[in-house]
N, C-alpha and C. Protein backbone atom coordinates (compact mmCIF):
# COMPACT_ATOMS: atom_id res chain seq x y z
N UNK A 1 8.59 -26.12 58.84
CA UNK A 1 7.87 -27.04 57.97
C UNK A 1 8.43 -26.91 56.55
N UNK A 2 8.61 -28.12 55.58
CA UNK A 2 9.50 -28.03 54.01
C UNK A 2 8.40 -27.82 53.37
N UNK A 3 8.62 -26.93 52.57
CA UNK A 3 7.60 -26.73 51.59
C UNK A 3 7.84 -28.32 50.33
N UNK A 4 6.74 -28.50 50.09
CA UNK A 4 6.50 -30.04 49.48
C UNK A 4 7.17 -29.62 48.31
N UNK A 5 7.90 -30.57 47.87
CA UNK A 5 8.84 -30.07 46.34
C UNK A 5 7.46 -30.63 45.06
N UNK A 6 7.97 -29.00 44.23
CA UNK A 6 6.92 -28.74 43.02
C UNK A 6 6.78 -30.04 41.88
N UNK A 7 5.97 -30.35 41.72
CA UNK A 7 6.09 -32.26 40.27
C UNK A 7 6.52 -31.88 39.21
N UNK A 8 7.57 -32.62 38.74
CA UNK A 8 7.91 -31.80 37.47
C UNK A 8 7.67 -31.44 36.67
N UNK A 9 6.32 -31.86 36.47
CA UNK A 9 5.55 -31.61 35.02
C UNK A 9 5.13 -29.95 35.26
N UNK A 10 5.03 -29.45 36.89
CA UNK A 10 5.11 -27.53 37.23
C UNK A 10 6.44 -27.23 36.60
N UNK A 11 7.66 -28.00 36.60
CA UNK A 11 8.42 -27.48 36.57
C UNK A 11 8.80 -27.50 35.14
N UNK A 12 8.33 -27.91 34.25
CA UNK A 12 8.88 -27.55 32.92
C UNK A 12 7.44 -26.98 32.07
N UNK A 13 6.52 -26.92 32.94
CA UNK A 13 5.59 -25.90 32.47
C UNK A 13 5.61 -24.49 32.51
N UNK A 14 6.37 -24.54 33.36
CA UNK A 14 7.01 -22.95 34.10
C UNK A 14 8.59 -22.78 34.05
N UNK A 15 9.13 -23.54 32.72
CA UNK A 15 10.27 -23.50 31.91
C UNK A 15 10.44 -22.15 31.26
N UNK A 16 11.00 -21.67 30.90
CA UNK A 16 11.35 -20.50 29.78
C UNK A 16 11.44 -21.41 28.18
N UNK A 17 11.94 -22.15 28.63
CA UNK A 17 12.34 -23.09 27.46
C UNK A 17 10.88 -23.89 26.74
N UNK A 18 9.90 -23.95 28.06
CA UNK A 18 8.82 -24.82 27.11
C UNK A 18 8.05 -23.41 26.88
N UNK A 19 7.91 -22.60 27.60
CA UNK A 19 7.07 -21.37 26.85
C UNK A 19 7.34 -21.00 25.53
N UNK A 20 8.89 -20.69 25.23
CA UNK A 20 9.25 -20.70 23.90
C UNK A 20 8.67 -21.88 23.22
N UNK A 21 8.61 -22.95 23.21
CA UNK A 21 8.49 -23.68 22.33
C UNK A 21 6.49 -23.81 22.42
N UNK A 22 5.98 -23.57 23.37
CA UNK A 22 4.69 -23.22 23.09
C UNK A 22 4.43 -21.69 22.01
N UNK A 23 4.95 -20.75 22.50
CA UNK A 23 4.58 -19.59 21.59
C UNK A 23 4.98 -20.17 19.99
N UNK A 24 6.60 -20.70 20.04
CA UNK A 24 6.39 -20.88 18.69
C UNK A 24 5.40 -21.87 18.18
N UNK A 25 4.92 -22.83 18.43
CA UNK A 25 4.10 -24.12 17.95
C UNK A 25 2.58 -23.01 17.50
N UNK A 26 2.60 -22.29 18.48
CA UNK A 26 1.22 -21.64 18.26
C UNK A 26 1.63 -20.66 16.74
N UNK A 27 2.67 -20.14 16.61
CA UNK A 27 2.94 -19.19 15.41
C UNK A 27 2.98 -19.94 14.03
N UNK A 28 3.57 -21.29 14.64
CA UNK A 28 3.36 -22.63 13.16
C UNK A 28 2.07 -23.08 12.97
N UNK A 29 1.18 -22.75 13.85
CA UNK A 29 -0.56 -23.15 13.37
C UNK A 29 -1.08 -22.17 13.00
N UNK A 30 -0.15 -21.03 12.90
CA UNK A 30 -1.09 -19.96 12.30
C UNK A 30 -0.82 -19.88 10.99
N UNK A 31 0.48 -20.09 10.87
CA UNK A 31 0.75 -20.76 9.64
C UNK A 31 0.39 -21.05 8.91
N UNK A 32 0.37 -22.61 9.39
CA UNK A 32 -0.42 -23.50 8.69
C UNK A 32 -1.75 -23.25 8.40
N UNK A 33 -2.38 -22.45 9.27
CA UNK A 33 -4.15 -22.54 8.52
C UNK A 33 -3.81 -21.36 7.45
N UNK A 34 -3.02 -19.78 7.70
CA UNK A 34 -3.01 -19.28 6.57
C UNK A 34 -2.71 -19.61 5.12
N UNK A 35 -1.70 -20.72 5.24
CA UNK A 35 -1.21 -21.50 3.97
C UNK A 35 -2.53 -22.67 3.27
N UNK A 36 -2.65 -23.25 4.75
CA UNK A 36 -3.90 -23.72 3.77
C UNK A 36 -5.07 -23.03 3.20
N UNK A 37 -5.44 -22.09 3.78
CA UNK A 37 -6.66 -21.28 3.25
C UNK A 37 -6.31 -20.79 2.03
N UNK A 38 -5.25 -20.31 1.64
CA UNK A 38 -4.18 -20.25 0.44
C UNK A 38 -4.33 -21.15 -0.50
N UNK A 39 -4.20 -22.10 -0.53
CA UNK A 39 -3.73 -23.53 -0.99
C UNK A 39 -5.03 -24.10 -1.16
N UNK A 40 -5.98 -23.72 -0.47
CA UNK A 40 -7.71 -24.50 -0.44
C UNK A 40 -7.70 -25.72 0.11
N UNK A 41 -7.14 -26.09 1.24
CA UNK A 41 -6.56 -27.70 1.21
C UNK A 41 -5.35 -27.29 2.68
N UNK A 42 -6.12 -28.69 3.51
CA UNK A 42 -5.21 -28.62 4.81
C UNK A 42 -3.25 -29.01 3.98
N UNK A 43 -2.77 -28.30 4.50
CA UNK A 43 -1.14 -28.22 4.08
C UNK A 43 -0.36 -29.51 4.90
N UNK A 44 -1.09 -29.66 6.10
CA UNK A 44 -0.74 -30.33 7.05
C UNK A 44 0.58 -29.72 8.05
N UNK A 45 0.74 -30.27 9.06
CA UNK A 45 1.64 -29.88 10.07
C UNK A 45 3.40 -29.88 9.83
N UNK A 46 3.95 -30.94 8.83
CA UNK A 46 5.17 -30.72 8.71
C UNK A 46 5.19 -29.84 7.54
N UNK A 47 4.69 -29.85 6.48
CA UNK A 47 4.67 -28.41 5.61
C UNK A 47 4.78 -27.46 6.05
N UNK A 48 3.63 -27.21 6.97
CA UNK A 48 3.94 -25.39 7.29
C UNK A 48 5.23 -25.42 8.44
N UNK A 49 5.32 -26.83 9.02
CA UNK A 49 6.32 -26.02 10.09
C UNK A 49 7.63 -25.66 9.41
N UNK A 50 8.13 -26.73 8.44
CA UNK A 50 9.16 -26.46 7.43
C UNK A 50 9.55 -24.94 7.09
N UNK A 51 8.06 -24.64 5.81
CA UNK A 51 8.21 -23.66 5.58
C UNK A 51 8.15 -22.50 6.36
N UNK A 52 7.47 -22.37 7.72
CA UNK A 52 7.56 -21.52 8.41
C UNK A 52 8.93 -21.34 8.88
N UNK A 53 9.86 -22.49 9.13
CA UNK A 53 11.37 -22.66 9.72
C UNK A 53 12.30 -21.44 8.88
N UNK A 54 12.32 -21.98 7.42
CA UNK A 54 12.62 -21.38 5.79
C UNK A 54 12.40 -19.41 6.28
N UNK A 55 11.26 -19.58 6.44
CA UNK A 55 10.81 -17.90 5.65
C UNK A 55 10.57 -17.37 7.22
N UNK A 56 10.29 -17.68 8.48
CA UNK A 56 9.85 -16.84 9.13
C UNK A 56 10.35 -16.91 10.58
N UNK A 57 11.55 -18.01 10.96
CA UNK A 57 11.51 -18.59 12.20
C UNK A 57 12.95 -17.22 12.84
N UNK A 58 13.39 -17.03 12.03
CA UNK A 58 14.33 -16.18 12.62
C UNK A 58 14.19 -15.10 12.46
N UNK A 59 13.19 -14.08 11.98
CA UNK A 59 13.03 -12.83 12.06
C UNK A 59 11.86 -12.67 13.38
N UNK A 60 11.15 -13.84 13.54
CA UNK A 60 10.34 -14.32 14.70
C UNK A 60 11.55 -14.08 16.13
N UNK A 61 12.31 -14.77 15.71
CA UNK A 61 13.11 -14.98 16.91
C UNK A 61 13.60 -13.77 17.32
N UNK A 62 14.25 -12.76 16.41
CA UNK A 62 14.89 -11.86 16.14
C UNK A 62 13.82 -10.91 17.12
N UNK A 63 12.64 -10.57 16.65
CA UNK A 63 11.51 -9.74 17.56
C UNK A 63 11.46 -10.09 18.77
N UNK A 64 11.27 -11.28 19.26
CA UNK A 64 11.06 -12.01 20.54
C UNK A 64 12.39 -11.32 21.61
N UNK A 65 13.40 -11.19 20.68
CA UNK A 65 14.55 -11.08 22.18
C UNK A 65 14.51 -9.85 21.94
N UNK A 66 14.58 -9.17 21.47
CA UNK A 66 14.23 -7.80 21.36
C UNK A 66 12.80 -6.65 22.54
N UNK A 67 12.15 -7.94 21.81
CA UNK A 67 11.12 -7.56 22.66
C UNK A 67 11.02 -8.13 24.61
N UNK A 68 11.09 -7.19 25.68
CA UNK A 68 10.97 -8.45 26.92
C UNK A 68 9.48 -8.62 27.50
N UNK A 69 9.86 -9.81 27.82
CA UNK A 69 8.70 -10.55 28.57
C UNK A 69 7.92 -10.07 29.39
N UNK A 70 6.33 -9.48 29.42
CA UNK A 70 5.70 -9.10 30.43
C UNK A 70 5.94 -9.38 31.57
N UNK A 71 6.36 -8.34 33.09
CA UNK A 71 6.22 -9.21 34.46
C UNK A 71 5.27 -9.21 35.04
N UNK A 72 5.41 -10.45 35.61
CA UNK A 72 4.25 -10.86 36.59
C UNK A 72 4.31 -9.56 37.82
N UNK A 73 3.02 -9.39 38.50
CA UNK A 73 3.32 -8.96 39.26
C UNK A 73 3.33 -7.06 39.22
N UNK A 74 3.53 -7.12 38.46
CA UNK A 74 3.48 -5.40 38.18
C UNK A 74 4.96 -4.78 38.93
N UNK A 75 5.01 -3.77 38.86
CA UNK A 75 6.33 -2.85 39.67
C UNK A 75 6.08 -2.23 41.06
N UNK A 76 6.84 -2.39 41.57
CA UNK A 76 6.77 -1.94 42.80
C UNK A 76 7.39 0.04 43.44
């Protein structure tokens, strides 16, 4: 029996590539609310992602590969 092929929308949810780009989106809203709370005043979404790009996106990155990815599953 074929196992039924996965819809793609599993398959780029369970990307490496869209996880990265989820963790970072989540690190640019943290951002952004710290800047605005700063600022007293929503900064809005292309501000902080900018400045987050500027001051923080590659020492971010830099930790990330450094650091590896929890496995599923535990060790055997």
């Amino acid at each position: 029996m074929d196992k039924p092929n996965p819809e793609p929308s599993d398959l780029v949810k369970n990307s490496v590539l869209y996880k990265e780009f989820l963790a970072e989106r989540e690190e640019i809203l943290k951002h952004k609310w710290l800047e605005s709370e700063k600022a007293g005043h929503d900064i809005g979404f292309e501000k902080a992602l900018l400045d987050w790009i500027v001051k923080h996106r590659s020492a971010w990155r830099e930790k990330r590969q450094r650091v590896p990815a929890p496995s599923i599953g535990g060790s055997s």
